[in-house]
Protein backbone atom coordinates (compact mmCIF):
# COMPACT_ATOMS: atom_id res chain seq x y z
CA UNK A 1 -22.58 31.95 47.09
CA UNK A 2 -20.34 29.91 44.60
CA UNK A 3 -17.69 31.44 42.94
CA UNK A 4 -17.21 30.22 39.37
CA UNK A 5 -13.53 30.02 37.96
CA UNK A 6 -13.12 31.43 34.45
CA UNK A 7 -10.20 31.02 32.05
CA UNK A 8 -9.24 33.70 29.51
CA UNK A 9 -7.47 33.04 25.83
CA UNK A 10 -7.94 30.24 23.59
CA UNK A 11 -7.78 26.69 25.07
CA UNK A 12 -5.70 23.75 23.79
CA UNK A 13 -7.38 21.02 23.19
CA UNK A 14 -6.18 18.25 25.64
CA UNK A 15 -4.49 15.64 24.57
CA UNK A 16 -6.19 12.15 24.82
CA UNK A 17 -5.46 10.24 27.64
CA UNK A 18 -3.03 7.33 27.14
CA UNK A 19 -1.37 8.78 24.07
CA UNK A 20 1.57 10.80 23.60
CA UNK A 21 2.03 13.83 22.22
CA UNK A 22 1.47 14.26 18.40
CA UNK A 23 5.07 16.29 18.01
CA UNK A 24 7.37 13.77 19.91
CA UNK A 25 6.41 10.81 18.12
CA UNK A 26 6.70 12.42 14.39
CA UNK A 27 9.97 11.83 14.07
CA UNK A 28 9.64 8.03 15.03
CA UNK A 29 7.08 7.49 13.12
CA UNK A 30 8.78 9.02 10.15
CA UNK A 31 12.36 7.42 10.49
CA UNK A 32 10.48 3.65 10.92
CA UNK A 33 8.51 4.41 7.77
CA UNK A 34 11.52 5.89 5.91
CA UNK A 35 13.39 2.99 6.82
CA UNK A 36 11.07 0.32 6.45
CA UNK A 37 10.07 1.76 2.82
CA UNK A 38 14.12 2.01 1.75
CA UNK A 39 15.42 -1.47 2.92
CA UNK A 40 12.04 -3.30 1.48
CA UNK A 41 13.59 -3.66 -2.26
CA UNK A 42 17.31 -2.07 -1.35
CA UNK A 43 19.30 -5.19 -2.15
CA UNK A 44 22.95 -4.62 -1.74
CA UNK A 45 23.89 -8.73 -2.65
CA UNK A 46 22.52 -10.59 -5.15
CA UNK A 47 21.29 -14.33 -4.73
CA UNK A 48 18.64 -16.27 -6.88
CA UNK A 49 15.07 -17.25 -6.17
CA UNK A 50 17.01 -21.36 -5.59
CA UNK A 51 19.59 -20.07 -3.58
CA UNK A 52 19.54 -20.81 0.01
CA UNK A 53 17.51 -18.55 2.30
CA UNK A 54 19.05 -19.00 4.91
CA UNK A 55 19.61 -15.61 7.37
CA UNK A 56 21.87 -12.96 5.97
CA UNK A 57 22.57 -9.42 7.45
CA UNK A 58 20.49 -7.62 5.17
CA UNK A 59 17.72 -10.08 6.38
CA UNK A 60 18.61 -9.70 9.71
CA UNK A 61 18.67 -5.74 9.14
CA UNK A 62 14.73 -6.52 7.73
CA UNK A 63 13.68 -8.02 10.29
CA UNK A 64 14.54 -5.76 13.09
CA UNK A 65 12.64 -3.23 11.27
CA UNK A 66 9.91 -5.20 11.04
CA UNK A 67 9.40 -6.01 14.52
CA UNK A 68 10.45 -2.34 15.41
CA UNK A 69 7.52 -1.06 13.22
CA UNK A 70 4.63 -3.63 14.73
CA UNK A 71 6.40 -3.15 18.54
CA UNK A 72 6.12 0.60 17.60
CA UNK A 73 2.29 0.41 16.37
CA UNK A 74 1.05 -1.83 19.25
CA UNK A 75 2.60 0.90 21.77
CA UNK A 76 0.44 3.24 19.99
CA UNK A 77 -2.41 0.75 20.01
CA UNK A 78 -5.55 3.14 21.09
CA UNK A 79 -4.64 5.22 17.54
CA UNK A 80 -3.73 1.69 15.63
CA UNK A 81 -7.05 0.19 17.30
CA UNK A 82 -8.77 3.20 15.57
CA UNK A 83 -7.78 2.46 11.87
CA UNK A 84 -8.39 -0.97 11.93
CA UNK A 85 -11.63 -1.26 13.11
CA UNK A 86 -12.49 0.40 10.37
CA UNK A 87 -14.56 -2.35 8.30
CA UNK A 88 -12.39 -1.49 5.41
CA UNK A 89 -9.25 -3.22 6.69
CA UNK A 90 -10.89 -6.13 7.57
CA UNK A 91 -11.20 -8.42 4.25
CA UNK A 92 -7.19 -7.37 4.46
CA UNK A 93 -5.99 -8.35 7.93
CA UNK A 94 -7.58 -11.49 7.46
CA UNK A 95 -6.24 -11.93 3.86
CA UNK A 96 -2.87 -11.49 5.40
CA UNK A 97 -3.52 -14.02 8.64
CA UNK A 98 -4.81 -16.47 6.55
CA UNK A 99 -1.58 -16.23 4.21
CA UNK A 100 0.22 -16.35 7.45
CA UNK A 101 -1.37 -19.49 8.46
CA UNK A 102 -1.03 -21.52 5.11
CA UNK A 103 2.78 -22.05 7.01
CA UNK A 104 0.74 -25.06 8.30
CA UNK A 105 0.83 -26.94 5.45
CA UNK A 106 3.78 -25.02 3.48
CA UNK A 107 6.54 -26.80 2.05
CA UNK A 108 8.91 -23.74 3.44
CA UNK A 109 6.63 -23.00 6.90
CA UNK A 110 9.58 -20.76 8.39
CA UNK A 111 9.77 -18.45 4.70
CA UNK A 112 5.94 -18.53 4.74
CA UNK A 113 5.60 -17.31 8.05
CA UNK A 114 8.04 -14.40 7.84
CA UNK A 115 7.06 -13.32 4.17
CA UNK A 116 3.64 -13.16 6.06
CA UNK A 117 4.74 -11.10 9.00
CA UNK A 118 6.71 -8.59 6.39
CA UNK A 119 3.14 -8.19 4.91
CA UNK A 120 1.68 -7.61 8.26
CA UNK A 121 4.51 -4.88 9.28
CA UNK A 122 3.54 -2.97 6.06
CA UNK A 123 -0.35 -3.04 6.37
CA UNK A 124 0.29 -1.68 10.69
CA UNK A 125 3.09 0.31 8.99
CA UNK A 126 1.31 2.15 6.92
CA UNK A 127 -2.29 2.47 9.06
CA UNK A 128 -0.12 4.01 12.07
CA UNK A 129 1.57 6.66 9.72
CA UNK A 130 -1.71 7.93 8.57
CA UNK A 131 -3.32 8.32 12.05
CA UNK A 132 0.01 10.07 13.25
CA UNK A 133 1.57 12.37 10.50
CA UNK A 134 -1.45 12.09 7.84
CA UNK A 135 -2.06 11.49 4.26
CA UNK A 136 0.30 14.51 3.27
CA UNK A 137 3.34 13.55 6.05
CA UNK A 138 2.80 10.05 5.03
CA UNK A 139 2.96 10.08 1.39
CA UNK A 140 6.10 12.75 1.73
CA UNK A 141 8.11 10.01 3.69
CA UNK A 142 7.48 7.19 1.24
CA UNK A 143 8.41 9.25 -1.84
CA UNK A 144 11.78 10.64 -0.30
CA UNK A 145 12.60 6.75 0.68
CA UNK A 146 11.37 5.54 -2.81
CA UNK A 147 13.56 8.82 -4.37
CA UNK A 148 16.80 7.53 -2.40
CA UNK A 149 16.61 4.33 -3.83
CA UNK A 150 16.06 5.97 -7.79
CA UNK A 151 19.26 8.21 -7.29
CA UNK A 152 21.11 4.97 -5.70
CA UNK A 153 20.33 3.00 -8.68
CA UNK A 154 20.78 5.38 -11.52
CA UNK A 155 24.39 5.92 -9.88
CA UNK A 156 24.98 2.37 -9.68
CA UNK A 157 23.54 2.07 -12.96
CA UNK A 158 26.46 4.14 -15.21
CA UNK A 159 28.73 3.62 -12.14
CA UNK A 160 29.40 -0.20 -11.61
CA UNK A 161 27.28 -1.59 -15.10
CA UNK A 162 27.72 -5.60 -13.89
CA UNK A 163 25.63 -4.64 -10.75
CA UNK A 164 22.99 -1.84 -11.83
CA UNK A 165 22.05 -3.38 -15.56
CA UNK A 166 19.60 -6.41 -15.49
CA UNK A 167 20.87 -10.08 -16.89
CA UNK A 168 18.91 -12.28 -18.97
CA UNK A 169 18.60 -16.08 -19.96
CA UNK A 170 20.09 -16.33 -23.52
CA UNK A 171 20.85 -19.88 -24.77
CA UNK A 172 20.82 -21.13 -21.27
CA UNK A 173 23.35 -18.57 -19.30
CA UNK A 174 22.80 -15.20 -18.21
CA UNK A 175 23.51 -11.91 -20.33
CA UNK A 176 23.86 -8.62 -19.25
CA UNK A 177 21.16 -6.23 -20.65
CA UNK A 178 20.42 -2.55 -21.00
CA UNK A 179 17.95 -2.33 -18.19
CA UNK A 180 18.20 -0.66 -15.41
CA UNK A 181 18.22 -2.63 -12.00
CA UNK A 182 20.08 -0.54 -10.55
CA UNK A 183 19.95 -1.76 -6.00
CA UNK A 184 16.55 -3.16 -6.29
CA UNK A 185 16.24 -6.87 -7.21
CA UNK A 186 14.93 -7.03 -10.61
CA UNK A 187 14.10 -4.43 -13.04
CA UNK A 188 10.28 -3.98 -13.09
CA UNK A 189 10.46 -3.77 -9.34
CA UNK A 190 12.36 -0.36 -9.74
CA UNK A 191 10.09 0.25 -12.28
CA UNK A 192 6.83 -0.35 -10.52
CA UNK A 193 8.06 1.95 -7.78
CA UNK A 194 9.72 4.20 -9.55
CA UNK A 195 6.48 5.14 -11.48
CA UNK A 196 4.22 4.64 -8.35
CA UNK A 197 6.33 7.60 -6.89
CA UNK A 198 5.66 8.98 -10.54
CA UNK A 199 2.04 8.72 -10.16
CA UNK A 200 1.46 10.01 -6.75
CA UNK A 201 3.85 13.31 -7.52
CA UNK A 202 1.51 14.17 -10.17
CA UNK A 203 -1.99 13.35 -8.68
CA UNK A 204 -1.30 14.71 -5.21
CA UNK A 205 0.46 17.69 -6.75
CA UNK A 206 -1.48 20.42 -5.29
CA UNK A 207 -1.82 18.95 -1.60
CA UNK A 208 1.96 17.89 -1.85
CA UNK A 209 4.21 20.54 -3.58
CA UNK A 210 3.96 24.24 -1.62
CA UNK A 211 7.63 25.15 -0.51
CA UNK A 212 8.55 21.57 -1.69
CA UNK A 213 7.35 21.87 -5.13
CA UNK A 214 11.24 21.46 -6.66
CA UNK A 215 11.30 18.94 -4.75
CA UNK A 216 8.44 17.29 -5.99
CA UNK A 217 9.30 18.04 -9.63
CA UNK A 218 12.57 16.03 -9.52
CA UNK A 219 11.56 12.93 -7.84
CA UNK A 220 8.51 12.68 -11.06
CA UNK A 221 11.11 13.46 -13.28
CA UNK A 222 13.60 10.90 -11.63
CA UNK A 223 10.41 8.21 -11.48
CA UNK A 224 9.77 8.99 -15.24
CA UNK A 225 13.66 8.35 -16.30
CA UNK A 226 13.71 5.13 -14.08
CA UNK A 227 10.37 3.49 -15.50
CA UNK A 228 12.29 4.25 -18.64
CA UNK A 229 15.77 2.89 -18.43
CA UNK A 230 14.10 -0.48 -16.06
CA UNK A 231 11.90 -0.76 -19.55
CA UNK A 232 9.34 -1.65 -17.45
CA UNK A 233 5.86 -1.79 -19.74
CA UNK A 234 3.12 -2.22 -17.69
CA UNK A 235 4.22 -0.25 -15.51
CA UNK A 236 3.81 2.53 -18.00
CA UNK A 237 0.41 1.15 -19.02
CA UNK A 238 -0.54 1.55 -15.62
CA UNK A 239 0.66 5.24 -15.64
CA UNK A 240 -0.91 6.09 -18.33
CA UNK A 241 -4.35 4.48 -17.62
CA UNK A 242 -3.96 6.20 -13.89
CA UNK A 243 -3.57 9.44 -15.38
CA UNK A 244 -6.21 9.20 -17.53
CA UNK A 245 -7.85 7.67 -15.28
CA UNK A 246 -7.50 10.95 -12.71
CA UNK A 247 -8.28 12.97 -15.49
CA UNK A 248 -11.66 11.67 -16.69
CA UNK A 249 -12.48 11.77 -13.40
CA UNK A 250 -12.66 15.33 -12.70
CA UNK A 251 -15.91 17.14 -12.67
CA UNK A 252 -15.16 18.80 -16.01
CA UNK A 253 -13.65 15.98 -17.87
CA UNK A 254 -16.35 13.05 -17.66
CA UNK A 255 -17.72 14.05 -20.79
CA UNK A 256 -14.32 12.50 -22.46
CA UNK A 257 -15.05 8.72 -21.16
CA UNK A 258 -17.04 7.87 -24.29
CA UNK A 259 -14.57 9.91 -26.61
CA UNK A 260 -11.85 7.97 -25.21
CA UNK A 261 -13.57 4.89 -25.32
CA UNK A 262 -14.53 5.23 -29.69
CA UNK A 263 -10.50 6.48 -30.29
CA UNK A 264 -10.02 3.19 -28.49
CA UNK A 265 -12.16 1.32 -30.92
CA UNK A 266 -10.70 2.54 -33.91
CA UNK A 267 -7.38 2.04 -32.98
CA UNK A 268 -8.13 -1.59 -32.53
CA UNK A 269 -9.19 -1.68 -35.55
CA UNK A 270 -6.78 -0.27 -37.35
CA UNK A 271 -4.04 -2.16 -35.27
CA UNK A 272 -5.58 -5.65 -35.06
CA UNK A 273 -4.96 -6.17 -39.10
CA UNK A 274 -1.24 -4.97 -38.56
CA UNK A 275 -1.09 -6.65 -35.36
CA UNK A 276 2.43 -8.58 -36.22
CA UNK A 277 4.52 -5.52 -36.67
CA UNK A 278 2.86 -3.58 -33.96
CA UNK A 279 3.74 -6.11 -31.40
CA UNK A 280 7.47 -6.58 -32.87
CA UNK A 281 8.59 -2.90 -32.44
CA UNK A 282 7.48 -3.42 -28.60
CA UNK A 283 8.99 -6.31 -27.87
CA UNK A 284 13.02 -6.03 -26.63
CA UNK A 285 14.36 -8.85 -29.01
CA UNK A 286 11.74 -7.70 -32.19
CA UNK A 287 9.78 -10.92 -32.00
CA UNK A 288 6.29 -10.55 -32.09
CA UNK A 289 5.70 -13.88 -29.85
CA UNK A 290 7.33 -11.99 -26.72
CA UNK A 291 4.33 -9.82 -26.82
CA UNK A 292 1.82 -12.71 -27.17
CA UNK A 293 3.37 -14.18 -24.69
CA UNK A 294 3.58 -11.38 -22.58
CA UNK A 295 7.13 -12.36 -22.16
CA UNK A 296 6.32 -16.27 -21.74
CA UNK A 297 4.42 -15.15 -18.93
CA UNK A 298 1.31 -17.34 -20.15
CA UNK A 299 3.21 -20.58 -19.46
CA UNK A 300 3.66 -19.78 -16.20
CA UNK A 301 -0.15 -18.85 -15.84
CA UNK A 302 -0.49 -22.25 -17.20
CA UNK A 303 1.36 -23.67 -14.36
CA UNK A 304 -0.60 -21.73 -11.49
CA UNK A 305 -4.03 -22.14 -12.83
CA UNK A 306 -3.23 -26.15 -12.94
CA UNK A 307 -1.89 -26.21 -9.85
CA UNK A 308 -4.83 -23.73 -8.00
CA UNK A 309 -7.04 -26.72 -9.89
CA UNK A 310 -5.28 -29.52 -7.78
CA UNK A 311 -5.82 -27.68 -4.31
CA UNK A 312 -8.88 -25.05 -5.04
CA UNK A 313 -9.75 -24.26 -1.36
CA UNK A 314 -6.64 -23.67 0.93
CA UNK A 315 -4.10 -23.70 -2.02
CA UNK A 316 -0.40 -24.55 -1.80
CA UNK A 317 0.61 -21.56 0.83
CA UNK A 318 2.04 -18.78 0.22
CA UNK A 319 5.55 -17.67 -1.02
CA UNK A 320 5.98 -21.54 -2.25
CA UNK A 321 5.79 -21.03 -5.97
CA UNK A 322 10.08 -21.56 -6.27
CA UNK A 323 9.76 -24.27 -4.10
CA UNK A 324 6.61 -26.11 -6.02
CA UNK A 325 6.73 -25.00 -9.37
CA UNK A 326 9.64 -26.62 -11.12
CA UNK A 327 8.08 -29.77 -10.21
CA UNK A 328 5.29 -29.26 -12.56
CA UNK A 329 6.87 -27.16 -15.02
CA UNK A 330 8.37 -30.13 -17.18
CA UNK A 331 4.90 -31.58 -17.67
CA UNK A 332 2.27 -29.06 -17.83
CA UNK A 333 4.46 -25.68 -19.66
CA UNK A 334 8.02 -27.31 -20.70
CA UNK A 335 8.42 -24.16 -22.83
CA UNK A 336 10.52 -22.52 -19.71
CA UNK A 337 13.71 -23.63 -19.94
CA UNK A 338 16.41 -22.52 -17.75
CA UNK A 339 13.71 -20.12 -15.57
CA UNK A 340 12.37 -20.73 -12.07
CA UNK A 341 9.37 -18.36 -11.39
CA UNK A 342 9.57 -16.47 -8.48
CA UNK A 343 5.54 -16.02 -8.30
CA UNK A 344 2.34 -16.67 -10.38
CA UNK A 345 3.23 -13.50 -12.68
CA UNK A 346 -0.46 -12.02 -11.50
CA UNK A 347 -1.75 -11.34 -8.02
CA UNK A 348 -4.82 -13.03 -8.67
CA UNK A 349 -3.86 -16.14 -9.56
CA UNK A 350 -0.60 -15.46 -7.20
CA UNK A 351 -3.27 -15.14 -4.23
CA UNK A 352 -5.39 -18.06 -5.47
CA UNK A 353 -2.24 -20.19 -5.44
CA UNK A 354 -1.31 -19.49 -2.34
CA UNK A 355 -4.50 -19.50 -0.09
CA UNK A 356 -7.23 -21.03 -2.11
CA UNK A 357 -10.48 -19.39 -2.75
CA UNK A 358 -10.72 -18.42 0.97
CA UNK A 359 -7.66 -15.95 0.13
CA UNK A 360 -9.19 -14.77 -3.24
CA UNK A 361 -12.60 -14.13 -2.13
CA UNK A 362 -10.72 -11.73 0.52
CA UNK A 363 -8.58 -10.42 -1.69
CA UNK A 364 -11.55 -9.49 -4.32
CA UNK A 365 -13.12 -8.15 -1.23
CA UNK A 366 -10.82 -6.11 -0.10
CA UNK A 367 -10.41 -4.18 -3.49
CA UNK A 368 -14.28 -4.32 -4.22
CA UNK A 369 -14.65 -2.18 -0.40
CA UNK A 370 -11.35 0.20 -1.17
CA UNK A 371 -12.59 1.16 -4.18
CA UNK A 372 -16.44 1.40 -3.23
CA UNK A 373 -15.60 4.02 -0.47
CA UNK A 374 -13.11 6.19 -2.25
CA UNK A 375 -15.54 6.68 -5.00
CA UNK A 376 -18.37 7.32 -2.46
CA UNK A 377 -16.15 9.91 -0.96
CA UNK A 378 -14.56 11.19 -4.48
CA UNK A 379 -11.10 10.58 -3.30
CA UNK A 380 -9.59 10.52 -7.33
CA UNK A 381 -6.25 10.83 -6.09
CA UNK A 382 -6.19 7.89 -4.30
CA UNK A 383 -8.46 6.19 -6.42
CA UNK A 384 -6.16 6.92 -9.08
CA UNK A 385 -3.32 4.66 -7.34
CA UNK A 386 -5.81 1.73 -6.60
CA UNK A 387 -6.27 1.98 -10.70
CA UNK A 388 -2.71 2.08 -11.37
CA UNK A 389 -1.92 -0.63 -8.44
CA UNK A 390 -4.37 -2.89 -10.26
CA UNK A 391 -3.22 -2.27 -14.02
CA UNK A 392 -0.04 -3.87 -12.90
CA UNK A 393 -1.64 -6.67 -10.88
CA UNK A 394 -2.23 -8.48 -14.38
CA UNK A 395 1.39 -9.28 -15.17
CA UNK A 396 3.01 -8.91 -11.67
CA UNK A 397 2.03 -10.14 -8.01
CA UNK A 398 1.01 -6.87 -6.72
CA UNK A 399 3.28 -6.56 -3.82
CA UNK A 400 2.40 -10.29 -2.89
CA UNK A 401 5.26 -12.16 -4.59
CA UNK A 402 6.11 -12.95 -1.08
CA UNK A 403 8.36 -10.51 1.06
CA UNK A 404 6.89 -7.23 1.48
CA UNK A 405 7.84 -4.96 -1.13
CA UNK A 406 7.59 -1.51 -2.09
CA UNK A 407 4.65 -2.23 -4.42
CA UNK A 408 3.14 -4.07 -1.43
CA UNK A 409 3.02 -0.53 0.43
CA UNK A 410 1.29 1.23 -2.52
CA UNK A 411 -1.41 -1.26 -2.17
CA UNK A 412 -2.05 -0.35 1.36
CA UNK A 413 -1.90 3.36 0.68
CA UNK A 414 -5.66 3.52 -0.47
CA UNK A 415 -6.41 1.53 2.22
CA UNK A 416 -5.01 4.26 4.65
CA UNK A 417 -6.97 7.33 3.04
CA UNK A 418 -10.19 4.98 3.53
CA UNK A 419 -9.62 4.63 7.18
CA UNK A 420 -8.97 9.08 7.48
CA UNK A 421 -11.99 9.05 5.23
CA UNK A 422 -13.88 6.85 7.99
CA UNK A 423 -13.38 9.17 10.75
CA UNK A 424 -13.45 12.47 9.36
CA UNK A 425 -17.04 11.55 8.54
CA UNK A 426 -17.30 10.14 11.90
CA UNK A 427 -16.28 12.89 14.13
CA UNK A 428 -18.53 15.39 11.22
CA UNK A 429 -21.70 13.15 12.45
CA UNK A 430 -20.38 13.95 16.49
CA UNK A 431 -20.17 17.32 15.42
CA UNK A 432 -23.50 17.63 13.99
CA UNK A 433 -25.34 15.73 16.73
CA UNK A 434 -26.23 17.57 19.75
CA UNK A 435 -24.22 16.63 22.76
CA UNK A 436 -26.62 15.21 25.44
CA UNK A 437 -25.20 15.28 29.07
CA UNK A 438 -24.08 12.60 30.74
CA UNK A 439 -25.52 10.71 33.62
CA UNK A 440 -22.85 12.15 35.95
CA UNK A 441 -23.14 15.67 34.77
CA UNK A 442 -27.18 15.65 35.44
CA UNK A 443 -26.50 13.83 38.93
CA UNK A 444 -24.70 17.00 39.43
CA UNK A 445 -26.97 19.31 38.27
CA UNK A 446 -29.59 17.55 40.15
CA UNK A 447 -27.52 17.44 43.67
CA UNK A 448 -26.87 21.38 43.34
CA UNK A 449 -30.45 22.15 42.46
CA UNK A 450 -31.64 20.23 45.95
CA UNK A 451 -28.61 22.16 47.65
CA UNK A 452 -30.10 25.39 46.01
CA UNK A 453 -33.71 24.92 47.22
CA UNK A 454 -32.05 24.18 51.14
CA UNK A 455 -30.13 26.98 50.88
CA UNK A 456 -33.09 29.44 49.61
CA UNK A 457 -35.06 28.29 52.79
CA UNK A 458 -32.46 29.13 54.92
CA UNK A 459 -32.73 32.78 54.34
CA UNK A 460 -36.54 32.96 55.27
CA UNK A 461 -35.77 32.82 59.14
CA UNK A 462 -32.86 35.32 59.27
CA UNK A 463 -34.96 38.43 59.32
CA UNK A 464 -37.46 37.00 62.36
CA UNK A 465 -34.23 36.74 64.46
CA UNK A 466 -32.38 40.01 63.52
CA UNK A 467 -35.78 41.82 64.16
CA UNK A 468 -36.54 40.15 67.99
CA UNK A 469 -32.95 41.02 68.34
């Protein structure tokens, strides 16, 4: 007779076999993102986009936590493996290799290849955070990195004025402004952040605030007062047109779309005929042409679309534009004066520049699929940031300027709830389909039954022998 061994209580679940514990890598995982988040636009020096770029500390300080955060992710390679093979990451790993290998025929192949890598340490950045401390742990971390940097700059800001307010070209020398800077490198950088953090404090509210919801209230109030005082605009475009966005998107609030859409129409109607003043009371210096230009903007767009024309395919590689631009600038948009871009001014033409069609096509891809499953899965929140993310994609490079920024790791954030989308609905359809053995566990069954049907004749010639006994 076998004797059959049963366990009382609850079972654990095991954990899976070549991965450690969920608990003893949290706070890893949380200090590299924290870190990684904080010193991507934490400049404590200042030097300009001609300056030499030659290895500094703070560049030296980058790069170790780069290669800390990819060393990290490969250990963890069975849960990294998982988020990338999900098909939604791939038009983006392969946007970011091929960036990486326009080095090849880069004027600057060393700055290419790193400003590709610091993309790369974001996107494996960002996918292992998700896997190991979720949406929730992972959004927390970002904001409270993103919320050091807002305090550090507003001090900075009334504190030391020469290094927290913004300078300005002004009859060919640089002016001190108003705006606030504050330890990030130029103003609408604090301000894209600053109201990304903004953003995802408001839409993520309910899953986010709980005992933290203080908290949670002071870093939107501190993004609000930053996207203020760094006079970013778009970036408050973009806010706006998220929240709306999230909004209309609610179950009860679809019905607005086509109200908002005719209040739309009459305002441009009423504001196209007083067009001249509108645009002067939101431009800085009161000229109307500042917001025609979108801030001269348009000659530099002028200057990328001319040179994407000269090398459609491959393009000019990436993170090149201060190297390649004031070549052309004299000729094709001479109306920048004393200004060296630092990028196209707009990730799409900043990714056509860079890698040619090949990139765009990936790039479009990549935003096309993001979006596609986050609506298929009504994930507003997140679709929400993908709307704001691309709002200021039409002025600014959209975290691909060239060395990993802050807006580069709201980009991936979408991509990160697409891949927990992906398996949660994967391990539902395990769950609903019923579990067929395995070959080993019939070979078993069928070995015992054979045993069983020896051991049942067996029995048959005991009672002849105890009864001749």
């Amino acid at each position: 007779m076998r004797a059959t061994v049963q366990t009382r209580g609850r079972a654990r679940a095991p954990t899976p076999q070549g991965s450690a514990p969920r608990l003893r890598s949290r706070p890893l995982t949380v200090a590299l993102l924290f870190l990684l988040v904080f010193t991507l636009d934490a400049v404590f020096r200042r030097r300009g986009f001609e300056d030499d770029k030659s290895l500094d500390v703070q560049v030296v300080i980058r790069l170790v936590i780069w290669v800390a955060s990819v060393a990290y992710a490969l250990v963890n390679f069975r849960q990294l493996f998982a988020m990338l093979k999900q098909p939604v990451t791939w038009p983006w790993l392969l946007l970011l290799l091929w960036l990486s290998a326009t080095a090849a025929f880069s004027p600057s192949p060393l700055y290419t290849l790193v400003s590709g890598f610091s993309l790369l340490a974001v996107l494996v950045t960002v996918l292992i955070s998700a896997a190991r401390l979720g949406e929730r742990g992972t959004l927390w971390v970002i904001l409270s990195a993103i919320a050091t940097v807002m305090v550090l700059s507003l001090a900075i800001y009334f504190a030391i004025p020469s290094f927290g307010h913004a300078y300005t070209f002004h009859l060919k020398s640089l002016v001190m402004t108003s705006r606030l800077r504050g330890i990030a490198n130029q103003p609408n950088v604090l301000g894209q952040m600053s109201g990304a953090a903004a953003l995802i404090g408001i839409v993520y509210y309910g899953r986010l605030a709980g005992r933290k919801a203080l908290a949670l209230q002071i870093i939107i109030a501190l993004g609000i007062a930053c996207v203020i005082l760094a006079q970013s605009r778009t970036t408050l475009v973009a806010m706006v047109f998220g929240l709306a966005f999230y909004w209309l998107m609610q179950r009860k609030s679809r019905w607005a779309i086509p109200l908002v859409l005719v209040l739309a129409t009459f305002f441009l109607f009423f504001a196209i005929p007083n067009a001249e003043f509108i645009a002067s009371k939101f431009a800085r210096s009161g000229n109307a042409e500042e917001i025609y230009t979108a801030t001269s903007r348009v000659y530099v767009w002028q200057v990328a679309w001319h040179l994407i024309q000269m090398k459609p395919i491959i393009g000019w590689g990436y993170n090149t534009v201060p190297q390649v631009f004031p070549q052309y600038i004299p000729t094709v948009a001479p109306e920048i004066i004393a200004y060296t871009p630092p990028h196209a001014h707009d990730a799409y033409l900043q990714i056509a520049y860079s890698g040619g069609v090949i990139a765009f096509l990936l790039f479009v891809a990549g935003i096309v699929n993001t979006g596609r499953i986050l609506i298929i899965n009504r994930a507003w929140s997140a679709l929400s940031i993908l709307a704001f993310w691309m709002v200021t994609t039409l002025t600014e490079p959209g975290g691909f300027s060239g060395v990993a920024n802050v807006t580069t790791v709201v980009t991936f954030l979408p991509v990160g709830a697409c891949c927990l989308l992906e398996l949660a609905a994967h391990r539902r359809r395990q769950n609903a389909q019923p579990k067929r053995p395995s070959r080993k566990s019939m070979a078993e069954k069928e070995r015992w039954t054979i045993s069983d049907i020896e051991a049942e004749r067996q029995p048959d010639l005991a009672p002849e022998a105890d009864g001749s006994a």
